[in-house]
N, C-alpha and C. Protein backbone atom coordinates (compact mmCIF):
# COMPACT_ATOMS: atom_id res chain seq x y z
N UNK A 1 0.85 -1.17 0.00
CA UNK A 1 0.00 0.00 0.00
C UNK A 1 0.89 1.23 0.00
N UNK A 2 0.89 1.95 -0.98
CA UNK A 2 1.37 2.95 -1.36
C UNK A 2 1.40 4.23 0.06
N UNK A 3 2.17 4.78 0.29
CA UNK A 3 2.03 5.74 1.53
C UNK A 3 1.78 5.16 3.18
N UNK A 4 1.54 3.71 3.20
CA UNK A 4 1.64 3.41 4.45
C UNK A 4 3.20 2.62 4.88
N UNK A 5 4.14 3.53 5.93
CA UNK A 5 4.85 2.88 6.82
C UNK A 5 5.34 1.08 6.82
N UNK A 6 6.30 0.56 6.61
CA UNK A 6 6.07 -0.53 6.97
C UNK A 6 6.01 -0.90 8.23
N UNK A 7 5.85 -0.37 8.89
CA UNK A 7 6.22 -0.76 10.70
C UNK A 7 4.55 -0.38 10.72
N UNK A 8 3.73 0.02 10.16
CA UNK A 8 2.28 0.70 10.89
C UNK A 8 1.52 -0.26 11.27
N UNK A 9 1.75 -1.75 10.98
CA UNK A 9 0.89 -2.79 11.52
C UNK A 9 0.92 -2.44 13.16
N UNK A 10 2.08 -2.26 14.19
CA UNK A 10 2.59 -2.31 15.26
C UNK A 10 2.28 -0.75 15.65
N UNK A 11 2.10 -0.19 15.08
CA UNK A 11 1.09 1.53 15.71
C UNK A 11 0.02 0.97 16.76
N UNK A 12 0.21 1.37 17.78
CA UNK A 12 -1.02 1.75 18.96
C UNK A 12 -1.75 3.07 18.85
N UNK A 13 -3.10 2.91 18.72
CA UNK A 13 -4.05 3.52 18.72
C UNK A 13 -4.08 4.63 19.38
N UNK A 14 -3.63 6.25 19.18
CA UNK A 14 -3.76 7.25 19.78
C UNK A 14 -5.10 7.04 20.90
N UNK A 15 -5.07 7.18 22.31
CA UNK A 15 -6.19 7.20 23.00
C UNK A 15 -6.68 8.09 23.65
N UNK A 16 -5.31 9.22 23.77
CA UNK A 16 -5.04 10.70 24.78
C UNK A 16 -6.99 11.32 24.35
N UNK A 17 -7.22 11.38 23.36
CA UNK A 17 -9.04 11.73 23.61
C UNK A 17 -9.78 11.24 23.57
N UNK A 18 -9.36 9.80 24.09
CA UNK A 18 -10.70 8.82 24.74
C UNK A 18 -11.65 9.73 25.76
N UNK A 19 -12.34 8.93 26.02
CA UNK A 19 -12.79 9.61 27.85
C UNK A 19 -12.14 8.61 28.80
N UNK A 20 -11.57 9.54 29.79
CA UNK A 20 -10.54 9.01 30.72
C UNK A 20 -11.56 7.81 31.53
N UNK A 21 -11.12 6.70 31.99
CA UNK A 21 -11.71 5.66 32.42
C UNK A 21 -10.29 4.98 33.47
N UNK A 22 -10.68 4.40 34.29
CA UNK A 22 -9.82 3.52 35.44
C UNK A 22 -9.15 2.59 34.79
N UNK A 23 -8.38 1.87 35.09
CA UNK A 23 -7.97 0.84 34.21
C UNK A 23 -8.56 -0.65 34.97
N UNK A 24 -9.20 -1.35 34.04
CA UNK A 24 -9.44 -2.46 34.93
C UNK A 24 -10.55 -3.01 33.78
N UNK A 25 -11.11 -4.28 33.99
CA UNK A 25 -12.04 -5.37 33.07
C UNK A 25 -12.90 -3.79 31.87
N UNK A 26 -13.44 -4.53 30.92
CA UNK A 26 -14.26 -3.80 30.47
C UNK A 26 -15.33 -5.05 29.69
N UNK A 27 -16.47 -4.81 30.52
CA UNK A 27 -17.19 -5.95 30.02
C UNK A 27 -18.20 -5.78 28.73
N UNK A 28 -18.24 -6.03 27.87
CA UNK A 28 -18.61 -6.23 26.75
C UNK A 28 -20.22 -6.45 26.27
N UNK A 29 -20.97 -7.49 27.24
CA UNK A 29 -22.20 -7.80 27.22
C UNK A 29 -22.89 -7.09 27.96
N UNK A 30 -23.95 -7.00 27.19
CA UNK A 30 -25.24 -6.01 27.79
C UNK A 30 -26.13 -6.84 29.05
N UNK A 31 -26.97 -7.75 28.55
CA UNK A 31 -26.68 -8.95 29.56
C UNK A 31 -26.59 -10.35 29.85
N UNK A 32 -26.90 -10.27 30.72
CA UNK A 32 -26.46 -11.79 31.97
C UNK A 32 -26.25 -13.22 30.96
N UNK A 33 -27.41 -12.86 30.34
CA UNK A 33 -27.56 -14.84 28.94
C UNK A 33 -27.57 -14.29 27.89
N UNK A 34 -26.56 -14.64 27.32
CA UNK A 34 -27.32 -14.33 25.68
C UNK A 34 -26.61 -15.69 24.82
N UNK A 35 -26.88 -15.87 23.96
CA UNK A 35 -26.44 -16.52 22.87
C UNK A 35 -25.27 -16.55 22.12
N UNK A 36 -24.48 -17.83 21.99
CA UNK A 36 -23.02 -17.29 21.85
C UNK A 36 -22.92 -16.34 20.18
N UNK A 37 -23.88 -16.32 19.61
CA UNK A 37 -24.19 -15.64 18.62
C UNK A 37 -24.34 -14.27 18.39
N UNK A 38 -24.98 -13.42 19.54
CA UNK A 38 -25.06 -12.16 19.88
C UNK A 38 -24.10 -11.39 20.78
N UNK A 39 -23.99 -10.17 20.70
CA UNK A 39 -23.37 -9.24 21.03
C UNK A 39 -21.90 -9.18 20.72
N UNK A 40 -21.12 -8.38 21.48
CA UNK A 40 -19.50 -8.29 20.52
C UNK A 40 -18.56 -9.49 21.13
N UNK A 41 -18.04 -9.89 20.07
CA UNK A 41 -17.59 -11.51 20.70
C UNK A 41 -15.91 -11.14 21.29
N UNK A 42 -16.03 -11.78 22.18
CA UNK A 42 -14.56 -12.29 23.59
C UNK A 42 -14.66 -13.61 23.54
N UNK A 43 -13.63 -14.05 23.50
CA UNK A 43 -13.88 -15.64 23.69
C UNK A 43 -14.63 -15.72 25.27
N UNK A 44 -15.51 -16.45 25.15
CA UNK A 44 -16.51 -16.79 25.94
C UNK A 44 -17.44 -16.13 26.56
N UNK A 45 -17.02 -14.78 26.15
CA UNK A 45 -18.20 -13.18 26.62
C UNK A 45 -17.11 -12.85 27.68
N UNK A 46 -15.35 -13.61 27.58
CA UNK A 46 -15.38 -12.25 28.70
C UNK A 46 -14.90 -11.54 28.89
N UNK A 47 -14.74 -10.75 30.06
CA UNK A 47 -14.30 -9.26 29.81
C UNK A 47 -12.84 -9.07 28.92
N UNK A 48 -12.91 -7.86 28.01
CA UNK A 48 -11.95 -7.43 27.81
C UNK A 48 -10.84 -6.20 28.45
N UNK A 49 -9.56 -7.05 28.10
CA UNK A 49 -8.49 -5.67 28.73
C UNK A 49 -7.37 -4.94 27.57
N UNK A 50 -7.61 -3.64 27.47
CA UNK A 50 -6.96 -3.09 26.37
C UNK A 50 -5.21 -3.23 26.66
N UNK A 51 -4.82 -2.80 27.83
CA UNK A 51 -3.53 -2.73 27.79
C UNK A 51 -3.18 -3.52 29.29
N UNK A 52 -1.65 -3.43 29.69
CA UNK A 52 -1.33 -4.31 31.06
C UNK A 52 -1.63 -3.02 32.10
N UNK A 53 -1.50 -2.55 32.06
CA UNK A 53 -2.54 -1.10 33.12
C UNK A 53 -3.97 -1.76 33.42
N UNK A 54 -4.81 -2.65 32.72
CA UNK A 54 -5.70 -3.12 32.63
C UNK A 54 -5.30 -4.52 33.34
N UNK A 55 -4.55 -5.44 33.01
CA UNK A 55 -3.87 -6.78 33.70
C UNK A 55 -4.21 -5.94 35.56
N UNK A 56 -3.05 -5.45 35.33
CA UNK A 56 -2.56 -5.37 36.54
C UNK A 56 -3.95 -5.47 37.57
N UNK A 57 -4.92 -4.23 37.21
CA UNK A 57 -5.45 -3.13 37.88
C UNK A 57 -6.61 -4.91 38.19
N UNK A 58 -6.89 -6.07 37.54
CA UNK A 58 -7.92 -6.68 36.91
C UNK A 58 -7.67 -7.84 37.77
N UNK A 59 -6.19 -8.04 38.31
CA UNK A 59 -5.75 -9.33 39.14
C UNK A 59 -5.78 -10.38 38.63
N UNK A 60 -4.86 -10.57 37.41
CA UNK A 60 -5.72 -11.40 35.80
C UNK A 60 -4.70 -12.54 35.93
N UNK A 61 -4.99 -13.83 36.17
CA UNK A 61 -4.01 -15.11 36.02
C UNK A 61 -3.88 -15.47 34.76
N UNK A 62 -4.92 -15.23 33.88
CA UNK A 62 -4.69 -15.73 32.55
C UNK A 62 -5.29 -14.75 31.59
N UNK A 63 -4.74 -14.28 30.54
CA UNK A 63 -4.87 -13.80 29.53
C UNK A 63 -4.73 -14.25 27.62
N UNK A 64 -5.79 -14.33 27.34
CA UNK A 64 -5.83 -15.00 26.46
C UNK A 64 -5.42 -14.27 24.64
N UNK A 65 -4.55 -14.08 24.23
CA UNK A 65 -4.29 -13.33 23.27
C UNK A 65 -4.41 -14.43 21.63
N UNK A 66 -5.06 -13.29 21.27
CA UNK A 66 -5.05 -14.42 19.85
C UNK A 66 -3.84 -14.07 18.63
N UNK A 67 -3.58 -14.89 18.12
CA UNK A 67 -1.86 -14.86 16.85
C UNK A 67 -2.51 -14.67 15.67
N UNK A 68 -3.39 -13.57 14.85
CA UNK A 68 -4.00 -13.59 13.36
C UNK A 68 -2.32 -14.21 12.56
N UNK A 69 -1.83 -14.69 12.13
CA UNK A 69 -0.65 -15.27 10.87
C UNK A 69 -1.23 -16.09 10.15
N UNK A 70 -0.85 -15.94 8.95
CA UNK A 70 -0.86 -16.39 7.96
C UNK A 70 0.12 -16.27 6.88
N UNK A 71 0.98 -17.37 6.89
CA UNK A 71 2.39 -16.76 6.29
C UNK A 71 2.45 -17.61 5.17
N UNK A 72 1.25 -18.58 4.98
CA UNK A 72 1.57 -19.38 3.87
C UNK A 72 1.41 -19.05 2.13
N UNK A 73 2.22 -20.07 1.52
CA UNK A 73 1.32 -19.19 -0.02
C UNK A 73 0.09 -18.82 -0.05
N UNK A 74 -0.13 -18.03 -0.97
CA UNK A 74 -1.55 -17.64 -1.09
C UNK A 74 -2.65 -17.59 -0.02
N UNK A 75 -1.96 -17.38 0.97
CA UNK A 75 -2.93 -16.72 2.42
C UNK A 75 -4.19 -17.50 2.44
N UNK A 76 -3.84 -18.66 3.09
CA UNK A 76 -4.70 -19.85 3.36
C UNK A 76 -6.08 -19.67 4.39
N UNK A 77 -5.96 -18.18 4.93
CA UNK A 77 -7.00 -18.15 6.07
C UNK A 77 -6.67 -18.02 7.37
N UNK A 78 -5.90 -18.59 7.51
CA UNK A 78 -5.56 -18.96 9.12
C UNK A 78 -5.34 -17.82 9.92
N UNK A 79 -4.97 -16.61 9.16
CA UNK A 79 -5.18 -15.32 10.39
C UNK A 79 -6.30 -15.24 10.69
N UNK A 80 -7.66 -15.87 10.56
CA UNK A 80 -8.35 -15.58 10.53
C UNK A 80 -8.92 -16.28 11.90
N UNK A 81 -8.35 -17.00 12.21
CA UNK A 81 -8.53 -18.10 13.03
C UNK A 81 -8.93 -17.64 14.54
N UNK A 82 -8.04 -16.31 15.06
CA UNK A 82 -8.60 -15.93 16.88
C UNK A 82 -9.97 -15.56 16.20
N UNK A 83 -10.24 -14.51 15.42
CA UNK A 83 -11.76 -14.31 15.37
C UNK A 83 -12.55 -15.03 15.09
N UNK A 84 -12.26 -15.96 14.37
CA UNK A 84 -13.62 -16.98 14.38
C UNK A 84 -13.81 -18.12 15.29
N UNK A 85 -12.67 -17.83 15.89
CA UNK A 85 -12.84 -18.76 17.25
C UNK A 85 -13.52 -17.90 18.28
N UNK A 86 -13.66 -16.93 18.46
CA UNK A 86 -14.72 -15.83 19.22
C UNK A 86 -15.90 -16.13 18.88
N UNK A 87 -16.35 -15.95 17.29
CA UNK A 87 -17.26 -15.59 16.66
C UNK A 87 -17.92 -16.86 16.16
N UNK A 88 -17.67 -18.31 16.76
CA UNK A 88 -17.96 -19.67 16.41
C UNK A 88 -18.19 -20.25 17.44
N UNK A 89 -18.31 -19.98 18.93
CA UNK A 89 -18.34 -20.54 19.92
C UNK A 89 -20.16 -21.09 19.72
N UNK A 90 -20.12 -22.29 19.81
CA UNK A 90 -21.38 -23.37 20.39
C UNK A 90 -21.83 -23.17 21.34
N UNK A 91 -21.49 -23.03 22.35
CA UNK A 91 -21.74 -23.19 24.02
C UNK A 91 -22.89 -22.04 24.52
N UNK A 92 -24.02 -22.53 24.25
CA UNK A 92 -25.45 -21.69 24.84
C UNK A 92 -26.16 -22.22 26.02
N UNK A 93 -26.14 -21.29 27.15
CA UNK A 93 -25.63 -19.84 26.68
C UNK A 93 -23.73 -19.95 27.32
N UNK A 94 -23.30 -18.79 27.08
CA UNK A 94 -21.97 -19.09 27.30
C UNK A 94 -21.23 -18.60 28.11
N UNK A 95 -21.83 -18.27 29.02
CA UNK A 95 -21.63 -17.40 30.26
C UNK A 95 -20.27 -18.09 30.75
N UNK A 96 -18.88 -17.98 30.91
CA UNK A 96 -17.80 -19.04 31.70
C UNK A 96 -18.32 -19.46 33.23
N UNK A 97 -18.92 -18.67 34.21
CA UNK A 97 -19.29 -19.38 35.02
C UNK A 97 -20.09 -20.64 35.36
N UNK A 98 -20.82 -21.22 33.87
CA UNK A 98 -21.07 -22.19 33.83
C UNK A 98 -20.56 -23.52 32.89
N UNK A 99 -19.21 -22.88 32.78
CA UNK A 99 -18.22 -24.21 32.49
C UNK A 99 -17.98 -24.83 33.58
N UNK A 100 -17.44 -26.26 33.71
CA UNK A 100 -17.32 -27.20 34.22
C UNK A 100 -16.41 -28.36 33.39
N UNK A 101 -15.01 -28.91 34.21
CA UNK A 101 -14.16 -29.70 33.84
C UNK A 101 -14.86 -30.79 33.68
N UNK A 102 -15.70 -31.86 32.91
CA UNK A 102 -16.22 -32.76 33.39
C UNK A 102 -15.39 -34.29 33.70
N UNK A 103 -14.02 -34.02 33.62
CA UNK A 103 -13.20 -34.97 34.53
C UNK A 103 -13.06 -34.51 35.91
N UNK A 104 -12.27 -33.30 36.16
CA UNK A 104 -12.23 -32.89 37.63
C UNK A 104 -13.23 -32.55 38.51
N UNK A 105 -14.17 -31.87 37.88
CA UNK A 105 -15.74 -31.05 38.28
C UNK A 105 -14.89 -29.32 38.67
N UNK A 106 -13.81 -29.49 38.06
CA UNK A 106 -13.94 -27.73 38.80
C UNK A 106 -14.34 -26.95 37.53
N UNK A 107 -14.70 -25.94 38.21
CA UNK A 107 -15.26 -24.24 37.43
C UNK A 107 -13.47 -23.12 37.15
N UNK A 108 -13.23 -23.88 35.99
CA UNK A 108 -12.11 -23.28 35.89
C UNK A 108 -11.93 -21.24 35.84
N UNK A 109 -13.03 -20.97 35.68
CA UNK A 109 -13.75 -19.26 35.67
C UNK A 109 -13.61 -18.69 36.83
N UNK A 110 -14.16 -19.74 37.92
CA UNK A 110 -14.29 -19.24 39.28
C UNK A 110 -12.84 -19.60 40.05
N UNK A 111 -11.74 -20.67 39.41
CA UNK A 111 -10.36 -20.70 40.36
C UNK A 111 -9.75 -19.41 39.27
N UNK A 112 -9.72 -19.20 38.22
CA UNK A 112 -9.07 -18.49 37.41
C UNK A 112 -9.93 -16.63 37.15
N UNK A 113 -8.59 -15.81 36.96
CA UNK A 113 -9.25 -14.45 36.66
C UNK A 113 -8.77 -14.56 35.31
N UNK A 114 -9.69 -15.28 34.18
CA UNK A 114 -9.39 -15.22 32.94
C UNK A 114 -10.03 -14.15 32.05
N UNK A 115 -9.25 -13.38 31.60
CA UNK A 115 -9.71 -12.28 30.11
C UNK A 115 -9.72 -12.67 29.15
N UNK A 116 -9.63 -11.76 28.00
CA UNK A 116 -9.88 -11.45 26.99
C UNK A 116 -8.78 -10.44 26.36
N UNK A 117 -7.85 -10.78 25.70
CA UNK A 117 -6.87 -9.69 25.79
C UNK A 117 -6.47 -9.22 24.14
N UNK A 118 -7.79 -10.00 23.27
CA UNK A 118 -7.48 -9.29 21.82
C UNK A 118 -6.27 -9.95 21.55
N UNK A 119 -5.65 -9.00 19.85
CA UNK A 119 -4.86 -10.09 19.12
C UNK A 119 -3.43 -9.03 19.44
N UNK A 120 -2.55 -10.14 19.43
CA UNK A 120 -1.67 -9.82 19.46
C UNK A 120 -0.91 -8.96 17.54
N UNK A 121 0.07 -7.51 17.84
CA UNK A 121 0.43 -6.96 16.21
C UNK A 121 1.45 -7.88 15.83
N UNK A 122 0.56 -7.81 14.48
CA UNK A 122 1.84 -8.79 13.72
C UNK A 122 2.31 -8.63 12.23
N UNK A 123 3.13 -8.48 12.15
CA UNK A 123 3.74 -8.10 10.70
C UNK A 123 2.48 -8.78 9.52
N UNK A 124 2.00 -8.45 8.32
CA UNK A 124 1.21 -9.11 7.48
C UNK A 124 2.51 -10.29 6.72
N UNK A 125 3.83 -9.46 6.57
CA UNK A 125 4.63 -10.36 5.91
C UNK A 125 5.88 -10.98 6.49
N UNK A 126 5.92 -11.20 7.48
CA UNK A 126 7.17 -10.98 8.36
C UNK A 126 7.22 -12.36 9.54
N UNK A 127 7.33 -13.01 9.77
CA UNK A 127 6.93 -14.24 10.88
C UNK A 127 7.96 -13.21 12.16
N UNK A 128 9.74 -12.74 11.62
CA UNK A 128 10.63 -12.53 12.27
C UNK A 128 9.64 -11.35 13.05
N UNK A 129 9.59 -10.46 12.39
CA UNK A 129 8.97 -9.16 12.88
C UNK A 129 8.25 -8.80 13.91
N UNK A 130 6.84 -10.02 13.51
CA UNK A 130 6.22 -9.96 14.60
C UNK A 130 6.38 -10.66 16.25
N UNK A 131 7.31 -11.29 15.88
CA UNK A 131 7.63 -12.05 17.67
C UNK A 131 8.41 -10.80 18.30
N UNK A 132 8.97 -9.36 17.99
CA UNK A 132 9.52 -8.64 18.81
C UNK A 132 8.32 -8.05 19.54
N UNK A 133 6.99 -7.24 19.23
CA UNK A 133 5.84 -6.53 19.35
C UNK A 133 5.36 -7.72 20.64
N UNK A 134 5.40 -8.85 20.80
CA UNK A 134 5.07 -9.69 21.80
C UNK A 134 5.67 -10.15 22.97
N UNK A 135 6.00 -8.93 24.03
CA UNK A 135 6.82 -9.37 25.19
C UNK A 135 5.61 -9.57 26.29
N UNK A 136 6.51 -10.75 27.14
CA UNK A 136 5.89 -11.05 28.17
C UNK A 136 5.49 -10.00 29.32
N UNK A 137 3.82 -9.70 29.42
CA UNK A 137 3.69 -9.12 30.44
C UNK A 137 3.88 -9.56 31.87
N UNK A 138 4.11 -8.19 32.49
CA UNK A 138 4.57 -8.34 34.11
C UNK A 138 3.58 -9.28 34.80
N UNK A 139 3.84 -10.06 35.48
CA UNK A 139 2.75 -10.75 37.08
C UNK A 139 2.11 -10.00 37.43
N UNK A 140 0.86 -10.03 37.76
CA UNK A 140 0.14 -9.00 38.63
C UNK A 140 0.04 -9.43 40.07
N UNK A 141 0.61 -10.72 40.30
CA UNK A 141 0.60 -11.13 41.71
C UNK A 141 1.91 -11.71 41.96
N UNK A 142 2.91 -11.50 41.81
CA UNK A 142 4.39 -11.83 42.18
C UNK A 142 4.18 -11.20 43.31
């Protein structure tokens, strides 16, 4: 694309005139049941966190980031893959508090503070490129 940067995949979103907000979960669903079909998809409806200001503030053990790549000839699809794994979920309704291990019996939702943490930037052409843009965030409970 003519006039765009090659580095602009890895641009963060000017936010300085958002409206100022706390940092912490931002939940997504309007409400309580719905259909894994409706409203804006998180893997499993749940909350999302924009940045680690958000981790931290959220007390988050697990964060779930999705890898869009697709590096093969003729772009086989597969970046396509975190979103339609959002946007394909079966499980009605899909609330995580009513998952259940059905070997162990635990509620992995209720031992875990699991998010939603969006896709990780990644070069469109680059495999090398994009593993720098992906460092490990800090513990929020060390």
């Amino acid at each position: 694309m003519e006039g765009v940067p090659p580095d602009a995949w890895k641009w963060e979103v000017d936010r300085t005139s958002d409206p100022r907000r706390e940092p912490g979960p931002i939940n997504l669903q309007r409400y309580a049941f719905v259909p894994a079909y409706a409203g804006i998809a998180t893997l499993f409806g749940l909350p999302l966190r924009l940045n680690p200001d958000d981790l931290r503030a959220g007390h988050v053990d697990v964060a779930v980031v999705g890898a869009p790549v697709d590096m093969s000839t003729g772009h086989r699809g597969a970046a396509y893959g975190p979103r339609a794994i959002r946007a394909d979920e079966r499980i009605l309704p899909h609330t995580p508090q009513m998952l259940v291990n059905p070997s162990t019996r635990i509620k992995p939702f209720e031992e875990l503070t699991v998010v939603h943490y969006g896709d990780a930037a990644v070069a469109p052409f680059s495999i090398d490129n994009s593993m720098e843009p992906t460092p490990a965030e800090p513990s929020s409970r060390r």
